[in-house]
PDB file of N, CA and C in Angstrom:
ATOM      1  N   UNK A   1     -29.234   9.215 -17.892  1.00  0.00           N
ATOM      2  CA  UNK A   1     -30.534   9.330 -17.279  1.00  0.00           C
ATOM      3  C   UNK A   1     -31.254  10.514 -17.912  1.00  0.00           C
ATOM      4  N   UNK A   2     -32.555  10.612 -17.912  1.00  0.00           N
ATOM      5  CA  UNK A   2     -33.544  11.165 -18.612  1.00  0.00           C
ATOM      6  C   UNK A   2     -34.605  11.201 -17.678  1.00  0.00           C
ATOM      7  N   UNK A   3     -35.417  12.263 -17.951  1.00  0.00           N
ATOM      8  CA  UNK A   3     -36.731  12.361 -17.164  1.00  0.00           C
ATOM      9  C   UNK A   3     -37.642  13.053 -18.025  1.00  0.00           C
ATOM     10  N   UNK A   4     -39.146  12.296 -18.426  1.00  0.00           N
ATOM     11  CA  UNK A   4     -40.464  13.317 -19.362  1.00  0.00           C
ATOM     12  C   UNK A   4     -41.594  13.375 -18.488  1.00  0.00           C
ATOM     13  N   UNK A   5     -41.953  14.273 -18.198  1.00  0.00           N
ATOM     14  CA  UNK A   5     -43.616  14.887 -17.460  1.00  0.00           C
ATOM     15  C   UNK A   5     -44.521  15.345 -18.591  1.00  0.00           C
ATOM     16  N   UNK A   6     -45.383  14.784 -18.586  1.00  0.00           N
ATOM     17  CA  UNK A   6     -46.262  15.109 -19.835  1.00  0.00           C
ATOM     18  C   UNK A   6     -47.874  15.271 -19.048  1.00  0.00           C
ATOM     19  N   UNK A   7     -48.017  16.296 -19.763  1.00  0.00           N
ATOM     20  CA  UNK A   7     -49.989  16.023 -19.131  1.00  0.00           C
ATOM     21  C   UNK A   7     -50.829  16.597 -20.140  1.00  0.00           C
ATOM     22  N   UNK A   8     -52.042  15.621 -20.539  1.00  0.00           N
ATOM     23  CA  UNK A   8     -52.887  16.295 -22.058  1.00  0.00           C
ATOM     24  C   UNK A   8     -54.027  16.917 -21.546  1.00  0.00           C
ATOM     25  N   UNK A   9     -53.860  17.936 -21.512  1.00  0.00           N
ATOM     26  CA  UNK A   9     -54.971  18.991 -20.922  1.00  0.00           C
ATOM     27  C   UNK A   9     -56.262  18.721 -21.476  1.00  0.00           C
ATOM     28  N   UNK A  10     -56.707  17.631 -22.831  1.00  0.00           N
ATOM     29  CA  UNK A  10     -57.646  16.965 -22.962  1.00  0.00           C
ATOM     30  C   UNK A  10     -58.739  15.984 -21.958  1.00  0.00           C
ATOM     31  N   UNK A  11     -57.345  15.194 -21.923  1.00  0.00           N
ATOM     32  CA  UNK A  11     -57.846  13.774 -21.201  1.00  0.00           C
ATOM     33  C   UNK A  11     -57.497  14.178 -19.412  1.00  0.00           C
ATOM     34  N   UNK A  12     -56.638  14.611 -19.184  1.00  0.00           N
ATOM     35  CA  UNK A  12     -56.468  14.982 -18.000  1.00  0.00           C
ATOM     36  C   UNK A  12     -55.089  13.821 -17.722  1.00  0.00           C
ATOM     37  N   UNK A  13     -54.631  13.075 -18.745  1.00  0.00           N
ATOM     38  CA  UNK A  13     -53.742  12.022 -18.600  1.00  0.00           C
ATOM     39  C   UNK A  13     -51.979  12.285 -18.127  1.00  0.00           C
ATOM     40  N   UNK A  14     -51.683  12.005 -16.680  1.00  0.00           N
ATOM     41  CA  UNK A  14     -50.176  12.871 -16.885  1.00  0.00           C
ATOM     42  C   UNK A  14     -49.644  11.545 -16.250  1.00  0.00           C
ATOM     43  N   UNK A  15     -48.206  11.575 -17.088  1.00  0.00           N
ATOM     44  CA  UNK A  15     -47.093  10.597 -16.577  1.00  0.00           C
ATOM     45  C   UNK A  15     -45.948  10.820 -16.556  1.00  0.00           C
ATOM     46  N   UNK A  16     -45.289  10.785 -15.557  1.00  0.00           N
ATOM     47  CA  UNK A  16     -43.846  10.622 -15.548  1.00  0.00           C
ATOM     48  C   UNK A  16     -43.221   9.687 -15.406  1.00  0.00           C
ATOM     49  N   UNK A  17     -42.097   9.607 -16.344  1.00  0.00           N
ATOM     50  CA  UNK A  17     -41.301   8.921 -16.635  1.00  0.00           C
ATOM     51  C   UNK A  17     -39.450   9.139 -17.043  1.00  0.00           C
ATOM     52  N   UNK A  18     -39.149   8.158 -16.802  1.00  0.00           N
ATOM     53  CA  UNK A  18     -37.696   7.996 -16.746  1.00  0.00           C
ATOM     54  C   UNK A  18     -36.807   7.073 -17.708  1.00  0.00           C
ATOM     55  N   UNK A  19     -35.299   7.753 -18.515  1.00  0.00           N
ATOM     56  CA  UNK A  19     -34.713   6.049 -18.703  1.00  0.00           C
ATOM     57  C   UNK A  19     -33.580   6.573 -18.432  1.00  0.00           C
ATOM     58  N   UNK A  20     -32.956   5.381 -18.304  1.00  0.00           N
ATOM     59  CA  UNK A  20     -31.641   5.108 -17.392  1.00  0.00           C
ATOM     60  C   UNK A  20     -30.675   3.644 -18.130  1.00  0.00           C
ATOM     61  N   UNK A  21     -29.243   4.181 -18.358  1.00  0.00           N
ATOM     62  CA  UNK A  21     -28.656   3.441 -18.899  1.00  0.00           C
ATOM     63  C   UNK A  21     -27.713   3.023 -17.426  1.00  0.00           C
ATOM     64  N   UNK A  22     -27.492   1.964 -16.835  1.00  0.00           N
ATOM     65  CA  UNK A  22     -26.947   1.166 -16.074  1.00  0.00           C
ATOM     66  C   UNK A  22     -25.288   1.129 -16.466  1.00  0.00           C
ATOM     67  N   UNK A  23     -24.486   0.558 -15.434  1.00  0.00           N
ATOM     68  CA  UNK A  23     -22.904   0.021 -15.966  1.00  0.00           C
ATOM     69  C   UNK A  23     -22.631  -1.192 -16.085  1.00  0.00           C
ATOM     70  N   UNK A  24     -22.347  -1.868 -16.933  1.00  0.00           N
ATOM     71  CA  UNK A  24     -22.277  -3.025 -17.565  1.00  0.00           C
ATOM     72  C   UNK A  24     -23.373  -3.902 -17.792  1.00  0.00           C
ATOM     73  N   UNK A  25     -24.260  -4.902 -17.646  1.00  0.00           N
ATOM     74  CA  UNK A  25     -24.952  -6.102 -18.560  1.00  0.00           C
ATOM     75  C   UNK A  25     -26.310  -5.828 -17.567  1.00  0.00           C
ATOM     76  N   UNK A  26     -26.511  -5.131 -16.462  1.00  0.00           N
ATOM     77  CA  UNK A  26     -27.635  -4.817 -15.713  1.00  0.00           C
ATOM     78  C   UNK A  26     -28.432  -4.064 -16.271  1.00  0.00           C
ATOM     79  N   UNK A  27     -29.251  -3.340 -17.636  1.00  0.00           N
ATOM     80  CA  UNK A  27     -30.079  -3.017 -18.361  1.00  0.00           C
ATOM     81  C   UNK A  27     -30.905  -3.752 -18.385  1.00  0.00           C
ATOM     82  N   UNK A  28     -32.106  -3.264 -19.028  1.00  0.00           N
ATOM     83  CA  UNK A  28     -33.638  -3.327 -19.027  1.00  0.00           C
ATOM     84  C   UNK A  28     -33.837  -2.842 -20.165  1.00  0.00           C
ATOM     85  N   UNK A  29     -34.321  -3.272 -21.380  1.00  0.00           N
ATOM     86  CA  UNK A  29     -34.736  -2.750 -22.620  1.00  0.00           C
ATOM     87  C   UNK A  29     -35.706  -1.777 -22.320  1.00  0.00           C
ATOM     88  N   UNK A  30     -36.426  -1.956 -21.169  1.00  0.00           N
ATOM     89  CA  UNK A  30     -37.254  -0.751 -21.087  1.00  0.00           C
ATOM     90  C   UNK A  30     -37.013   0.267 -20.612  1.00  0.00           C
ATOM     91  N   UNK A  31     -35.799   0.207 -19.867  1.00  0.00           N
ATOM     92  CA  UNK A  31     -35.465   1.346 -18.978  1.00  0.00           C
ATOM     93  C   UNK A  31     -34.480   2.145 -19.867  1.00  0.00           C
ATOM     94  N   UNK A  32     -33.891   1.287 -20.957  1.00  0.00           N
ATOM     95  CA  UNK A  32     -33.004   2.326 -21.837  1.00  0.00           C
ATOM     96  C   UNK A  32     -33.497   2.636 -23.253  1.00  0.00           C
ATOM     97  N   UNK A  33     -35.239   2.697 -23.420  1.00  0.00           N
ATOM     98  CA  UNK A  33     -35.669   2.722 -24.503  1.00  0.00           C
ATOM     99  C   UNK A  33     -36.083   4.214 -24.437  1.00  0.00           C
ATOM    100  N   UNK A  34     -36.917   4.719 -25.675  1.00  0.00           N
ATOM    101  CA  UNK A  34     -37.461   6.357 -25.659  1.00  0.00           C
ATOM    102  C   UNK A  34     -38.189   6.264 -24.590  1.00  0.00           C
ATOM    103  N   UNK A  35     -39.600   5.323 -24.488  1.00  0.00           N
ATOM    104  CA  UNK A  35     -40.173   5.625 -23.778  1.00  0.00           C
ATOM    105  C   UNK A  35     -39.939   5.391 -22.179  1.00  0.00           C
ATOM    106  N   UNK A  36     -38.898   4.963 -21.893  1.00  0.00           N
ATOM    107  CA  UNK A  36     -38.832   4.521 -20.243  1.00  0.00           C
ATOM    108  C   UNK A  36     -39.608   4.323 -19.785  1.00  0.00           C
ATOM    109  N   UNK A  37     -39.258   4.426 -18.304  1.00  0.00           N
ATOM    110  CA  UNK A  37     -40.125   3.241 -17.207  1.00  0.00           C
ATOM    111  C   UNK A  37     -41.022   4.290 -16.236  1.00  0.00           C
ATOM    112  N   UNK A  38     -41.795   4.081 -15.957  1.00  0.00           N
ATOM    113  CA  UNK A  38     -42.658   4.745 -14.780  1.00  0.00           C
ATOM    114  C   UNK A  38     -42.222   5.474 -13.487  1.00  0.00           C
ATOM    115  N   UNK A  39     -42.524   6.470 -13.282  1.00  0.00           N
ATOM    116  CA  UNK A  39     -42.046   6.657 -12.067  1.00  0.00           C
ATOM    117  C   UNK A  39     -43.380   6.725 -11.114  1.00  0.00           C
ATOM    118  N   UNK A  40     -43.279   5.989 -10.258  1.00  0.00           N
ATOM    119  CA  UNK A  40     -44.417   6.321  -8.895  1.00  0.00           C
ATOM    120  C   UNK A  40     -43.992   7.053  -7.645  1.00  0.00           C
ATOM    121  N   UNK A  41     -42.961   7.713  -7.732  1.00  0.00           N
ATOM    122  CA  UNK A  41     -42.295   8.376  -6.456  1.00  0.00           C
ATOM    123  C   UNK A  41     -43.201   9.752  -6.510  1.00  0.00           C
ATOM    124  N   UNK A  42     -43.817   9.909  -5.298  1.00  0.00           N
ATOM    125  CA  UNK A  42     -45.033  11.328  -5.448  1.00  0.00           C
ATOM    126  C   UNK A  42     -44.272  12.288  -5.230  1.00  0.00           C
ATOM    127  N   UNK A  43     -43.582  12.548  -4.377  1.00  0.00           N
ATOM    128  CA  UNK A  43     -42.547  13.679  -4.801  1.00  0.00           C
ATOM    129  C   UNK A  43     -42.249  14.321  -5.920  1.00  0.00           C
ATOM    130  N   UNK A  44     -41.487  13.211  -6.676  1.00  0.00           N
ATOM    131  CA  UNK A  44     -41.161  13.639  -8.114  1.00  0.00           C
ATOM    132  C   UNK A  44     -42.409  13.775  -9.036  1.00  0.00           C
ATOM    133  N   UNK A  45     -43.326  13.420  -8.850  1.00  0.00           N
ATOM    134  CA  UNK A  45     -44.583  13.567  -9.468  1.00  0.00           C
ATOM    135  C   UNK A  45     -45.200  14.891  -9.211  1.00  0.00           C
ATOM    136  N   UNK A  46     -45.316  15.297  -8.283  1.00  0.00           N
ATOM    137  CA  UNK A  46     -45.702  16.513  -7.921  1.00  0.00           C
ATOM    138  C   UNK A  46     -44.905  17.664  -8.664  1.00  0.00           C
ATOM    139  N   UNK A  47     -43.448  17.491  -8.625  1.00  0.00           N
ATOM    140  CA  UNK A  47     -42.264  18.072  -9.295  1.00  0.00           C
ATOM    141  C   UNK A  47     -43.000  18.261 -10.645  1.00  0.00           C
ATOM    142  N   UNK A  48     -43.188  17.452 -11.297  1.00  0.00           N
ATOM    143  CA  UNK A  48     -42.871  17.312 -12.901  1.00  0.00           C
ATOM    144  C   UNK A  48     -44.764  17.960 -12.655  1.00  0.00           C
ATOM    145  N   UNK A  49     -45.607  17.696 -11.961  1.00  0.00           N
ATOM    146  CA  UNK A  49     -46.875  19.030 -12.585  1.00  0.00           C
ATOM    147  C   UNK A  49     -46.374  20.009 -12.111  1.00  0.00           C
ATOM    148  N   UNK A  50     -45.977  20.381 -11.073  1.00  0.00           N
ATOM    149  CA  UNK A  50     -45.379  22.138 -10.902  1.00  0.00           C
ATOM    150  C   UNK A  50     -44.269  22.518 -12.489  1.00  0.00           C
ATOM    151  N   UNK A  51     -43.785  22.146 -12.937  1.00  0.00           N
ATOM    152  CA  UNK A  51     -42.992  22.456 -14.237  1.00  0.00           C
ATOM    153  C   UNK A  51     -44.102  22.146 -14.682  1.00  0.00           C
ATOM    154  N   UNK A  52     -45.207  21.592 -15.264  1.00  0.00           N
ATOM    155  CA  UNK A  52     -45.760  21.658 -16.465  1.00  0.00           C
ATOM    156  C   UNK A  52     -47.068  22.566 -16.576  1.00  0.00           C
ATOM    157  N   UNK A  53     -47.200  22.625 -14.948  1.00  0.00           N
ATOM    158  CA  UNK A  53     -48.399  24.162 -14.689  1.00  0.00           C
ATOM    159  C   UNK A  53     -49.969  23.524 -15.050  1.00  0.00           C
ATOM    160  N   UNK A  54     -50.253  24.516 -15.232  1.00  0.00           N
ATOM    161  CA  UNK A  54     -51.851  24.007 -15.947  1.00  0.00           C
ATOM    162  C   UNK A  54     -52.255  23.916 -17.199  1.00  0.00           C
ATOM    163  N   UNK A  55     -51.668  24.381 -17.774  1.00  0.00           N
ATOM    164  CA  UNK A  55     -51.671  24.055 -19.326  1.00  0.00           C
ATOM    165  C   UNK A  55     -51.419  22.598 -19.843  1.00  0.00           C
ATOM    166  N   UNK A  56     -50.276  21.978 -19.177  1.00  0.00           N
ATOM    167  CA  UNK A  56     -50.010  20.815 -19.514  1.00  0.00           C
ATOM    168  C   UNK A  56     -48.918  20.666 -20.604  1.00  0.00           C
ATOM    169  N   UNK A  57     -48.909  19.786 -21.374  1.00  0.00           N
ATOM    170  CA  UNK A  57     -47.218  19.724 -22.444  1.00  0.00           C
ATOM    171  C   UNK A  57     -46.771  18.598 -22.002  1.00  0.00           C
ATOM    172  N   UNK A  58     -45.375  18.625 -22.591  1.00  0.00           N
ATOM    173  CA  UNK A  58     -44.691  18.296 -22.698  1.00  0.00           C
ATOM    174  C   UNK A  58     -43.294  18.306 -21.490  1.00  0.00           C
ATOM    175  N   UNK A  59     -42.431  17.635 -20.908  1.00  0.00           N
ATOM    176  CA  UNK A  59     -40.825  18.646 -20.362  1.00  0.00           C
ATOM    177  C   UNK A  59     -40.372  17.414 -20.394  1.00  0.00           C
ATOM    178  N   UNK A  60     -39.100  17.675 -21.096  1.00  0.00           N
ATOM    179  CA  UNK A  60     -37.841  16.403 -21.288  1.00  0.00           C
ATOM    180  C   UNK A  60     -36.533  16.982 -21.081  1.00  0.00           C
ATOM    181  N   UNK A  61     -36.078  16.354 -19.874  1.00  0.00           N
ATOM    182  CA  UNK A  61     -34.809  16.728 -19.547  1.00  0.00           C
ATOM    183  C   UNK A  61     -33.652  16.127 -19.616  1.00  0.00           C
ATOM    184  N   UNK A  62     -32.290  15.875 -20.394  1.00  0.00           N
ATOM    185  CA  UNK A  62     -31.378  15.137 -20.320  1.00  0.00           C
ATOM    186  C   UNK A  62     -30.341  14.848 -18.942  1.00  0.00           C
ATOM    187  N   UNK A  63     -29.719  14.478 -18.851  1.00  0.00           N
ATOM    188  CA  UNK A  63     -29.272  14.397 -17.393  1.00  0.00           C
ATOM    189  C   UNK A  63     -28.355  15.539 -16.766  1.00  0.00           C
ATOM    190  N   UNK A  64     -27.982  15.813 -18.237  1.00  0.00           N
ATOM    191  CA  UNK A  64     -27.461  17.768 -17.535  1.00  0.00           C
ATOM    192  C   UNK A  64     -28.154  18.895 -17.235  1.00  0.00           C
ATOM    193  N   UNK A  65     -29.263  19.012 -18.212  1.00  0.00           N
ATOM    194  CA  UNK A  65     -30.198  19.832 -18.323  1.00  0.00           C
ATOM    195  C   UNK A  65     -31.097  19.176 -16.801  1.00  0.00           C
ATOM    196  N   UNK A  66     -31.125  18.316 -16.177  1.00  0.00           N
ATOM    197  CA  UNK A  66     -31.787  17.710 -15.429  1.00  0.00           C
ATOM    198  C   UNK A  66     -31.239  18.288 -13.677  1.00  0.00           C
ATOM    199  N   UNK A  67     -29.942  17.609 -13.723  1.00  0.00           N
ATOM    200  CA  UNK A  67     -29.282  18.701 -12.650  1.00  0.00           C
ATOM    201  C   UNK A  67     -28.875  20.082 -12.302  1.00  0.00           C
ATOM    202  N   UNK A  68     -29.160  20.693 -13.769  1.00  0.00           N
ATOM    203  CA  UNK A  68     -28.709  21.899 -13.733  1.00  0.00           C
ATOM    204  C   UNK A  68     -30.180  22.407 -12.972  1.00  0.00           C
ATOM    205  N   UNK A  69     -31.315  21.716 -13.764  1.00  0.00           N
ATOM    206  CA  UNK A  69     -32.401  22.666 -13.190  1.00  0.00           C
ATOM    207  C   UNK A  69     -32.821  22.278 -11.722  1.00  0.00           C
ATOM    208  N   UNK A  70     -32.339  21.218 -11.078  1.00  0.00           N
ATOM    209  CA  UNK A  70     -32.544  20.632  -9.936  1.00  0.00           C
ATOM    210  C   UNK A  70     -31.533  21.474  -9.059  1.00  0.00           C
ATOM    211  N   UNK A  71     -30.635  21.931  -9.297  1.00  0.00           N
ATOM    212  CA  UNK A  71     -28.886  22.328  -8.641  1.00  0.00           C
ATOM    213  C   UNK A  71     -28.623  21.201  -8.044  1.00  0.00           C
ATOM    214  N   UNK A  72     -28.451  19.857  -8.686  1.00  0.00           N
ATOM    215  CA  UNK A  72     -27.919  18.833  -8.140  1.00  0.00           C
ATOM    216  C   UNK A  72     -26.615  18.459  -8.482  1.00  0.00           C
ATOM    217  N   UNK A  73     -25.958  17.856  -7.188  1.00  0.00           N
ATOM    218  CA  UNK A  73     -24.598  17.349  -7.541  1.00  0.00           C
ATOM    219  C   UNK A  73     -24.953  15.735  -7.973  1.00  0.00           C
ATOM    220  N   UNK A  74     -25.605  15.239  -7.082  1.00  0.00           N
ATOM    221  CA  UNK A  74     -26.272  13.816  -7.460  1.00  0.00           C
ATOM    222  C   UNK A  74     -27.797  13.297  -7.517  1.00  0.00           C
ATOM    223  N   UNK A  75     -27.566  12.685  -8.400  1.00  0.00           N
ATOM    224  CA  UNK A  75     -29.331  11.962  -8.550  1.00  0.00           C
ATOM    225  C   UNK A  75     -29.304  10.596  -8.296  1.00  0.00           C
ATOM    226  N   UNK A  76     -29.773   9.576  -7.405  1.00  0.00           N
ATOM    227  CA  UNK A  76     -30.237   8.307  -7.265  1.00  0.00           C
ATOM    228  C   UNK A  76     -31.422   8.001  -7.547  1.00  0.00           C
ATOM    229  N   UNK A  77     -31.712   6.834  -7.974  1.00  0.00           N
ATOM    230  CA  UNK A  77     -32.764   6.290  -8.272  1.00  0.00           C
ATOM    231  C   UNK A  77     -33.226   4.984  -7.444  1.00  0.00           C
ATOM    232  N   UNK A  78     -34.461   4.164  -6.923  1.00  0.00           N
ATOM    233  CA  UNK A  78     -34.652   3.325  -6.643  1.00  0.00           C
ATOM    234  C   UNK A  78     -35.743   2.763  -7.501  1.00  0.00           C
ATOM    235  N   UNK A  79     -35.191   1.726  -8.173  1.00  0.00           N
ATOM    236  CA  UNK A  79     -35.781   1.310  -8.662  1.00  0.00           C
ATOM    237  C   UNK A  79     -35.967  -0.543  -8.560  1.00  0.00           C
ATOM    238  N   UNK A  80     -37.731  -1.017  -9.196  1.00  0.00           N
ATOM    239  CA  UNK A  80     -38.665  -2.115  -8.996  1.00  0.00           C
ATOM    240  C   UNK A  80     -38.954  -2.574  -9.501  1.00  0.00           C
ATOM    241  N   UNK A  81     -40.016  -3.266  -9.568  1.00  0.00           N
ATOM    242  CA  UNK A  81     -40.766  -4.140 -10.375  1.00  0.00           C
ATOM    243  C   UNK A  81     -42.130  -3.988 -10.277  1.00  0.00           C
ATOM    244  N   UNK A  82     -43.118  -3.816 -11.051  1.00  0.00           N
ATOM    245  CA  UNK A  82     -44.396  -4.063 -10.856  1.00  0.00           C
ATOM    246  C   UNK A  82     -44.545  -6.109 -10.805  1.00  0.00           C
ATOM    247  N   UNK A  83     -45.911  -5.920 -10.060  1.00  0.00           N
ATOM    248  CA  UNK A  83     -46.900  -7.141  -9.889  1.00  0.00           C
ATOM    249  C   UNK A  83     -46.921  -7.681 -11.559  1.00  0.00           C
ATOM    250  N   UNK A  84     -46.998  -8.570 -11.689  1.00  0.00           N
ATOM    251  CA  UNK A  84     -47.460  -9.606 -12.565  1.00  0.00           C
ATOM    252  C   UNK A  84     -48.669  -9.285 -13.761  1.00  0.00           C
ATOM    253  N   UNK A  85     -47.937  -8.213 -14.750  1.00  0.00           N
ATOM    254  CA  UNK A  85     -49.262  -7.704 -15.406  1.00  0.00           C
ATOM    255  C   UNK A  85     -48.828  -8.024 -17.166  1.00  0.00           C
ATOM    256  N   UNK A  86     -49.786  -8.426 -17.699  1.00  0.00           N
ATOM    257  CA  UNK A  86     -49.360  -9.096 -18.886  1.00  0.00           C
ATOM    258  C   UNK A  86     -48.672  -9.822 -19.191  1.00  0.00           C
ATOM    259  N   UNK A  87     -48.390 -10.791 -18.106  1.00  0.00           N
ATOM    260  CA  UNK A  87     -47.340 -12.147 -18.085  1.00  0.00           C
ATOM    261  C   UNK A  87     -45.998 -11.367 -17.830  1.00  0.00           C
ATOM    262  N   UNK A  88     -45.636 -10.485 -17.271  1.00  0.00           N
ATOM    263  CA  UNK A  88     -44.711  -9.827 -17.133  1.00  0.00           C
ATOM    264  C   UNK A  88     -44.170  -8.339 -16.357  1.00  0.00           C
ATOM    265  N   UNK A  89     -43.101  -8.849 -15.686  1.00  0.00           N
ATOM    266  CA  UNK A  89     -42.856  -7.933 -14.112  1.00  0.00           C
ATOM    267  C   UNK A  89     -42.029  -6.544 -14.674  1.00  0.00           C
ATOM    268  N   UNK A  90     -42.675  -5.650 -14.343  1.00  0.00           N
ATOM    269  CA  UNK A  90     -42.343  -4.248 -15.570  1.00  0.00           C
ATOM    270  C   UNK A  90     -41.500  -3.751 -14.541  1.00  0.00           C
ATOM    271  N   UNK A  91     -40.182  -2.982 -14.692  1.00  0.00           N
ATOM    272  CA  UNK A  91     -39.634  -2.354 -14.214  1.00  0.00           C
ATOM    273  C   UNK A  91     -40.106  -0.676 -13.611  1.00  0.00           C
ATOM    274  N   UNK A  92     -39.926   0.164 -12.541  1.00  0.00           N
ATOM    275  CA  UNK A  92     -40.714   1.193 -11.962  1.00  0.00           C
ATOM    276  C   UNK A  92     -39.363   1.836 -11.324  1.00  0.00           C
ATOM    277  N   UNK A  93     -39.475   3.318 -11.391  1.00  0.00           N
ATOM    278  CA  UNK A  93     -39.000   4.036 -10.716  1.00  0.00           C
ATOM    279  C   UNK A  93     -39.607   4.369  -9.611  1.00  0.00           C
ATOM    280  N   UNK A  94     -39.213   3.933  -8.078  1.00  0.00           N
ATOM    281  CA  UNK A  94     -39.490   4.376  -7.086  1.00  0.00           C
ATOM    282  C   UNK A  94     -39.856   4.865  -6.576  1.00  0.00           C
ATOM    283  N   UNK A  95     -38.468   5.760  -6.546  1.00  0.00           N
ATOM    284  CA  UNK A  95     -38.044   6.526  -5.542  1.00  0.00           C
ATOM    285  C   UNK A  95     -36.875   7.688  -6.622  1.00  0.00           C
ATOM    286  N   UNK A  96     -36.476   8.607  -6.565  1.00  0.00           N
ATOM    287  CA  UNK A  96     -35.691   9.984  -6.917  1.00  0.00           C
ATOM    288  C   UNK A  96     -35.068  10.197  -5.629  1.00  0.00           C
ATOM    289  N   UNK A  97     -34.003  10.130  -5.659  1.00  0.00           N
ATOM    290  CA  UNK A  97     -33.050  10.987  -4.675  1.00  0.00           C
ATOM    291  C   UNK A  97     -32.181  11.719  -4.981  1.00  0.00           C
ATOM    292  N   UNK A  98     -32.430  13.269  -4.947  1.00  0.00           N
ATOM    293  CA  UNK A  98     -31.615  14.129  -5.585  1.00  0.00           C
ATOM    294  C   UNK A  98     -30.736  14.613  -4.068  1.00  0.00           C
ATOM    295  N   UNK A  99     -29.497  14.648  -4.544  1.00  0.00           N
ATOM    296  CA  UNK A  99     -28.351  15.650  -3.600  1.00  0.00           C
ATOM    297  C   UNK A  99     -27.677  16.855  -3.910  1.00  0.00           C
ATOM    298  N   UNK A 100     -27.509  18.094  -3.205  1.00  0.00           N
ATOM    299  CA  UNK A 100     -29.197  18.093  -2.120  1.00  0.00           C
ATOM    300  C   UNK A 100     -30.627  17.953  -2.325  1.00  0.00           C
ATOM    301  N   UNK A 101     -31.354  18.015  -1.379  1.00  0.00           N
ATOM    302  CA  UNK A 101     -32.868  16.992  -1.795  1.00  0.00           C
ATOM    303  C   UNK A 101     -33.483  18.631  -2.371  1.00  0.00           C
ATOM    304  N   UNK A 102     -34.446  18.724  -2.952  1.00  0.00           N
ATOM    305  CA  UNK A 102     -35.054  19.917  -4.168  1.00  0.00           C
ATOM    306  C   UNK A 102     -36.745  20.060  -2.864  1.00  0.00           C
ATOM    307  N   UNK A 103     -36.924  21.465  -3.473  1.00  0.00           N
ATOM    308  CA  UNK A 103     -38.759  21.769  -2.797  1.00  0.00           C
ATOM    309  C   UNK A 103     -39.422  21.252  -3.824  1.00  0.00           C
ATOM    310  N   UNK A 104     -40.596  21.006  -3.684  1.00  0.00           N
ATOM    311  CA  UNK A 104     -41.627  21.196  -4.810  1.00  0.00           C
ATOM    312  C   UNK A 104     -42.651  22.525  -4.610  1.00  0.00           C
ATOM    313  N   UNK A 105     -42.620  23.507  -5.387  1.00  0.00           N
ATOM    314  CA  UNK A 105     -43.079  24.352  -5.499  1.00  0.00           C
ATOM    315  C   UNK A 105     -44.809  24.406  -5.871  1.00  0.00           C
ATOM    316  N   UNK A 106     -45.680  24.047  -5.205  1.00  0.00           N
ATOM    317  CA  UNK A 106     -47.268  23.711  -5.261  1.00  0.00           C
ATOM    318  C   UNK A 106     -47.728  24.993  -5.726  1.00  0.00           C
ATOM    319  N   UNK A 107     -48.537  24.990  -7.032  1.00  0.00           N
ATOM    320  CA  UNK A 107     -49.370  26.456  -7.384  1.00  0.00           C
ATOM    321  C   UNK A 107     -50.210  26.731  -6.495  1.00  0.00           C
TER     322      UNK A 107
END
């Protein structure tokens, strides 16, 4: 698992996103590609602009580097499907469930 928060202090454009490799034949080319899948969980959204501040950037975390900065023992995910968009039902990150659950720190 992986997590990127990005925001272009240009456009004002920020997304977070996720990929996630599954155990055995339950993959998603999209969910285990560079760019991964969406996350809509506002929580974690809020998370990933408090790390990226006002400036904006870049933050990519691997799944160690990910818990270490969380102090997590576990991370869950819930994950979906989007609606019917381009002939095709896109996979979405949820929901984030970190153990124990994390603050979000609001500037």
């Amino acid at each position: 698992m992986w997590a990127r928060f990005s925001l272009d202090s240009y456009s004002g454009k920020y997304e977070a996103r996720m990929g996630f490799v599954l155990p055995g034949d339950a993959n998603h080319p999209r969910a285990t590609s560079q760019r991964g899948v969406s996350v809509t969980d506002l929580k974690w959204r809020a998370l990933g602009r408090a790390w990226l501040g006002d400036k904006g950037g870049l933050v990519t975390l691997d799944h160690d580097a990910l818990c270490e900065r969380l102090n997590a023992e576990a991370l869950y995910l819930a994950v979906g499907l989007s609606r019917n968009w381009q002939g095709e039902y896109w996979p979405l990150v949820v929901g984030v469930h970190v153990v124990p659950d994390y603050e979000v720190n609001d500037r």
